[in-house]
N, C-alpha and C. Protein backbone atom coordinates (compact mmCIF):
# COMPACT_ATOMS: atom_id res chain seq x y z
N UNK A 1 80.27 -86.25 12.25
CA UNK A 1 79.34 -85.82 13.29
C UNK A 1 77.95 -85.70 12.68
N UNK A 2 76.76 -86.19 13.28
CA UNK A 2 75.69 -85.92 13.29
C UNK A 2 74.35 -85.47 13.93
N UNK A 3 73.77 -84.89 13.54
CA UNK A 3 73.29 -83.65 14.50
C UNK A 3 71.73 -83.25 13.25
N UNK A 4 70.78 -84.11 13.81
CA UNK A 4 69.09 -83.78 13.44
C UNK A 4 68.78 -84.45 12.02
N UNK A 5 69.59 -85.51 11.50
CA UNK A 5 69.35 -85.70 9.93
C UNK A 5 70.93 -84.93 9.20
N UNK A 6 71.62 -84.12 9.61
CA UNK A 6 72.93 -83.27 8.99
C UNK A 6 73.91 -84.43 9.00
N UNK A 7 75.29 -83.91 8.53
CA UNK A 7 76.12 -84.52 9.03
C UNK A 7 77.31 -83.40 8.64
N UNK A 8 78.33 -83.73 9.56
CA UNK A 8 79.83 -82.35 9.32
C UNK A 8 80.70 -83.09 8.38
N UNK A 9 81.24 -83.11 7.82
CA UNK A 9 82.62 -83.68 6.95
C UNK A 9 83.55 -82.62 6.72
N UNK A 10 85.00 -82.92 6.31
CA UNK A 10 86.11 -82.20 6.47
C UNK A 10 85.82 -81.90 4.62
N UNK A 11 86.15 -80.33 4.62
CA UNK A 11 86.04 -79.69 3.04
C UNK A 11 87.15 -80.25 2.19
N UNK A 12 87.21 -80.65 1.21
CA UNK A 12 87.98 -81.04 0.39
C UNK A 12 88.39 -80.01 -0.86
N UNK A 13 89.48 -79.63 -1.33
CA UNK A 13 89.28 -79.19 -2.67
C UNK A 13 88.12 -79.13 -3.73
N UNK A 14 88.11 -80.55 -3.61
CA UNK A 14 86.73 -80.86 -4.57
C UNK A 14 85.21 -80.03 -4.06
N UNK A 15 85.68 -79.28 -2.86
CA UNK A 15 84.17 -78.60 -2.65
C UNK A 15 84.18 -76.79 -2.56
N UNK A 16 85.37 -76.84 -3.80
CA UNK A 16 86.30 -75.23 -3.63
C UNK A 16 84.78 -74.63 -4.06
N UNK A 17 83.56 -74.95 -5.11
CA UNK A 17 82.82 -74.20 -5.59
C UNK A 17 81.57 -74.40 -4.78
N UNK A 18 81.16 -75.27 -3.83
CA UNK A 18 80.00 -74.96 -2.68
C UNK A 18 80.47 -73.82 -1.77
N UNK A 19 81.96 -73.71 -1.14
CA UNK A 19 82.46 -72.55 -0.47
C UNK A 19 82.49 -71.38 -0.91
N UNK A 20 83.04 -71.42 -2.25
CA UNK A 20 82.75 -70.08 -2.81
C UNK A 20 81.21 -69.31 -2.83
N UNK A 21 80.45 -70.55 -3.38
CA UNK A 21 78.83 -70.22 -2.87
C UNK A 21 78.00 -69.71 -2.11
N UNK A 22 78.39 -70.51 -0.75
CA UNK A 22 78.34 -70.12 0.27
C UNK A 22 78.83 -68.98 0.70
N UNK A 23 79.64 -68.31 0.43
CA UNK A 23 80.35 -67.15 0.83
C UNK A 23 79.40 -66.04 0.22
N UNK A 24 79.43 -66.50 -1.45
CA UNK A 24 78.74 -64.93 -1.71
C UNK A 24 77.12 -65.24 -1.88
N UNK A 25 76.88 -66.07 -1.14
CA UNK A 25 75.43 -65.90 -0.48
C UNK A 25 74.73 -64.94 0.80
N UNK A 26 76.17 -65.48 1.33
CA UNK A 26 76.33 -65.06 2.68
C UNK A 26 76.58 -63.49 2.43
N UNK A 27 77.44 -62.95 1.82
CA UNK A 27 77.51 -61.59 1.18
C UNK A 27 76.43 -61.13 0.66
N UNK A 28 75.76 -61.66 -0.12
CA UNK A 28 74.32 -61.29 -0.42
C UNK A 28 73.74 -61.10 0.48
N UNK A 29 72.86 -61.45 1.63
CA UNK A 29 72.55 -62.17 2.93
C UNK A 29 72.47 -60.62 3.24
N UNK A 30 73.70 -60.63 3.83
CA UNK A 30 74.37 -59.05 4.71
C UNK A 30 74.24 -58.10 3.88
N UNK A 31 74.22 -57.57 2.76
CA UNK A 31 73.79 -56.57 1.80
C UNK A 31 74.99 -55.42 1.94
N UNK A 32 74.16 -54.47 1.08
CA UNK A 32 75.53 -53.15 1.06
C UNK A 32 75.88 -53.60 -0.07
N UNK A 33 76.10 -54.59 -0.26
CA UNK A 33 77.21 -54.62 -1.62
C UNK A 33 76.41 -54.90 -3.25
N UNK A 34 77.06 -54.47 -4.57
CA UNK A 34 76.30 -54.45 -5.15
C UNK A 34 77.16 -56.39 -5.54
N UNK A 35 76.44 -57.02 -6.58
CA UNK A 35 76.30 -58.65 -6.99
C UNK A 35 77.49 -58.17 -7.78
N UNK A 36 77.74 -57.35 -8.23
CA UNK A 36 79.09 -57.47 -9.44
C UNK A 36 80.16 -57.85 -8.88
N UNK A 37 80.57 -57.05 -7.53
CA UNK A 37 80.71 -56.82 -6.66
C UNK A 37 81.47 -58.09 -6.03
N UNK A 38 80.46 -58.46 -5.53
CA UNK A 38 80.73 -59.92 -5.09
C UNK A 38 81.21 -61.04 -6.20
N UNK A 39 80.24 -60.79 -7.31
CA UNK A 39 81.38 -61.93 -8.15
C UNK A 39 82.94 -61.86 -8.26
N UNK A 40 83.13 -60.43 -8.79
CA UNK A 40 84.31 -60.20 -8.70
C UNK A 40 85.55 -61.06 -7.80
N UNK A 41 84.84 -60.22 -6.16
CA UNK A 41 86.15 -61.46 -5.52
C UNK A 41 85.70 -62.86 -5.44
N UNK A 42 84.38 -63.40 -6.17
CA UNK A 42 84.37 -64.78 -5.71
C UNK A 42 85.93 -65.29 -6.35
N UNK A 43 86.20 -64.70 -7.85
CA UNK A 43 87.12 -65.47 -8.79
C UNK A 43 88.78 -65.14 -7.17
N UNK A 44 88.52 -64.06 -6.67
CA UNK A 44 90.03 -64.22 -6.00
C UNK A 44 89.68 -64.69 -4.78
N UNK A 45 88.77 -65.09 -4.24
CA UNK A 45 88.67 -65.66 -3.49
C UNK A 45 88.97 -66.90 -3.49
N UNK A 46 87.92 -67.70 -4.42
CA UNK A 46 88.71 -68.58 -5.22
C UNK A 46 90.06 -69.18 -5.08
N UNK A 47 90.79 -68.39 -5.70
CA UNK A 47 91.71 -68.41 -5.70
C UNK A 47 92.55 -68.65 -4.40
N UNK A 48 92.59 -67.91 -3.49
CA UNK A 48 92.96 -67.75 -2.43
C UNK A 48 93.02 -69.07 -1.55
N UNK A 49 91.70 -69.73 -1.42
CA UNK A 49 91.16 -70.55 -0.66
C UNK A 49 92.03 -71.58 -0.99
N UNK A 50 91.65 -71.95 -2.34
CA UNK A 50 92.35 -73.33 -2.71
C UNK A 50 93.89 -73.27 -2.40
N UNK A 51 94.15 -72.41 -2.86
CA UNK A 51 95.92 -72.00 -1.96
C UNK A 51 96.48 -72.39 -0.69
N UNK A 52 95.34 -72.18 0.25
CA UNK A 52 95.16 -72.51 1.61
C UNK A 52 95.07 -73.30 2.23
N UNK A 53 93.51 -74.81 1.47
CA UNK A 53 93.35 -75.49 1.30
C UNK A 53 94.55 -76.68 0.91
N UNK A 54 95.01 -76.75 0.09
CA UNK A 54 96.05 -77.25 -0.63
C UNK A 54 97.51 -77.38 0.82
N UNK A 55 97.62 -76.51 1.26
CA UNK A 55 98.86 -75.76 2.06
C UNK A 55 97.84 -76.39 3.22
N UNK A 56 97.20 -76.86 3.86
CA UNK A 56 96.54 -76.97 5.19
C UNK A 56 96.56 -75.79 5.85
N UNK A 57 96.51 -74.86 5.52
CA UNK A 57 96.70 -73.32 6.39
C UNK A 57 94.86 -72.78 6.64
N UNK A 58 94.24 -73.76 6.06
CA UNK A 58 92.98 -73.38 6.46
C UNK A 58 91.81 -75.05 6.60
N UNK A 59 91.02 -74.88 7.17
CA UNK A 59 89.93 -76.48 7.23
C UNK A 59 88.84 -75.67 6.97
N UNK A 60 87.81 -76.21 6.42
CA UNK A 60 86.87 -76.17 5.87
C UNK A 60 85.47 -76.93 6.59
N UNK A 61 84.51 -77.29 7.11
CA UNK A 61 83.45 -77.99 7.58
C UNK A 61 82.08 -78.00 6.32
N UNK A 62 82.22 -79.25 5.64
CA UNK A 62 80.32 -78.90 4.90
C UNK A 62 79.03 -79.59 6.20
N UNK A 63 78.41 -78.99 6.13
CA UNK A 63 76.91 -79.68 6.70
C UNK A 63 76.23 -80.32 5.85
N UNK A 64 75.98 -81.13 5.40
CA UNK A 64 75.38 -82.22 4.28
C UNK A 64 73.73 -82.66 5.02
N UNK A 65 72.68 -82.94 4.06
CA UNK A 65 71.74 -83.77 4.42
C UNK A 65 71.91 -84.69 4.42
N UNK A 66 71.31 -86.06 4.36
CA UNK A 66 70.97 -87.64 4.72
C UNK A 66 71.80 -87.83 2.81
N UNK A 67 71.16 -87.18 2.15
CA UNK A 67 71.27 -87.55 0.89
C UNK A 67 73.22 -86.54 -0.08
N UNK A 68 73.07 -85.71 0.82
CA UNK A 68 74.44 -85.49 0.32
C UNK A 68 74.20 -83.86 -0.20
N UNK A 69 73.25 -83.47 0.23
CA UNK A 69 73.20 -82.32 -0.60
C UNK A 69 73.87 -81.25 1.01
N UNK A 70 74.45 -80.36 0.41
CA UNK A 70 75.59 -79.22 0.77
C UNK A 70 74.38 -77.97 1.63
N UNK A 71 73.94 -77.97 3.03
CA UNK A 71 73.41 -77.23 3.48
C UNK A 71 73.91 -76.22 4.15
N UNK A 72 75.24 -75.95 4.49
CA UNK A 72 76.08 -74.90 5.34
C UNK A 72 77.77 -75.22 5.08
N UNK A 73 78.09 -74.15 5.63
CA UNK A 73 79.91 -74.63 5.16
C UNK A 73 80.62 -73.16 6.29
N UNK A 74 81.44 -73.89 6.75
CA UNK A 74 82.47 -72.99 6.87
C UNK A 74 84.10 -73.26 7.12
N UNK A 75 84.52 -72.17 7.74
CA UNK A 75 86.27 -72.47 7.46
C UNK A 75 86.87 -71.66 8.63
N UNK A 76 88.08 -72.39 8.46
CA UNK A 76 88.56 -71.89 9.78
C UNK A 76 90.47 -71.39 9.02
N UNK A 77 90.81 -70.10 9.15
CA UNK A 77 92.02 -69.94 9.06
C UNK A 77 93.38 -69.81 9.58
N UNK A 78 94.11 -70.51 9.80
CA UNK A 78 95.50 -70.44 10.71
C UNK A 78 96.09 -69.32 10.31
N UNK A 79 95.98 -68.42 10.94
CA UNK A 79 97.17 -67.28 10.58
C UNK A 79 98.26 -67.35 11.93
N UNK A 80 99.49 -67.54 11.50
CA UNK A 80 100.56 -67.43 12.23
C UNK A 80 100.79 -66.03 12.75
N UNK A 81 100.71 -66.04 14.22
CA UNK A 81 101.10 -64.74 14.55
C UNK A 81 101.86 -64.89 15.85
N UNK A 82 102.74 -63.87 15.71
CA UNK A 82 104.20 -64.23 16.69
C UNK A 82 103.37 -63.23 17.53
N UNK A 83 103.93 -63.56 18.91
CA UNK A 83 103.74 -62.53 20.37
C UNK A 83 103.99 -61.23 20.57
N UNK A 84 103.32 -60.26 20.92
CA UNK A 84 103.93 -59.09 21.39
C UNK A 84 103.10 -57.94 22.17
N UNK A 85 103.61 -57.01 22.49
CA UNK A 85 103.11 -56.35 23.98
C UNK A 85 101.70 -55.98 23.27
N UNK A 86 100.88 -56.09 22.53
CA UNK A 86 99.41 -55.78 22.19
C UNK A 86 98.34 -56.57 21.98
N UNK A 87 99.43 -57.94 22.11
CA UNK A 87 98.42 -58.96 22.45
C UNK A 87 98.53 -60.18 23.33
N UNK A 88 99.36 -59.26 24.40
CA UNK A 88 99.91 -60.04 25.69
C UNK A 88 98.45 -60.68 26.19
């Protein structure tokens, strides 16, 4: 998809460390937290993602320029959840 000069592509493994980026930017961004902070869970985050990734239990979107460079990212997570009277 393209949209002003951008373009969307599906996240790959290979882009486990622009997501992580993105994330604790975005944490930065929103504040409150101290940077140690945030590194900390980048490493389990990390972690996590690629787990996910790997397993299709999550998709990923980068926004790219003309030239390839990584301007936005996000993700989308499948969590399986069975039915019941609280979320009729």
């Amino acid at each position: 998809m393209r949209a002003r000069g951008y373009r969307l592509r599906a996240a790959r493994a290979s882009d486990l460390e622009t997501l992580v980026d993105h994330r604790h930017r975005m944490f930065l961004s929103i504040g409150g937290r101290a940077e140690e902070r945030i590194a900390a869970h980048d490493r389990r985050y990390r972690r996590w993602l690629l787990a996910r990734l790997r397993r299709g239990e999550l998709v990923g979107q980068i926004a790219e320029t003309r030239r390839g460079e990584a301007v936005g990212s996000g993700c989308i997570w499948y969590q399986p959840e069975q039915p019941r009277p609280e979320n009729a």
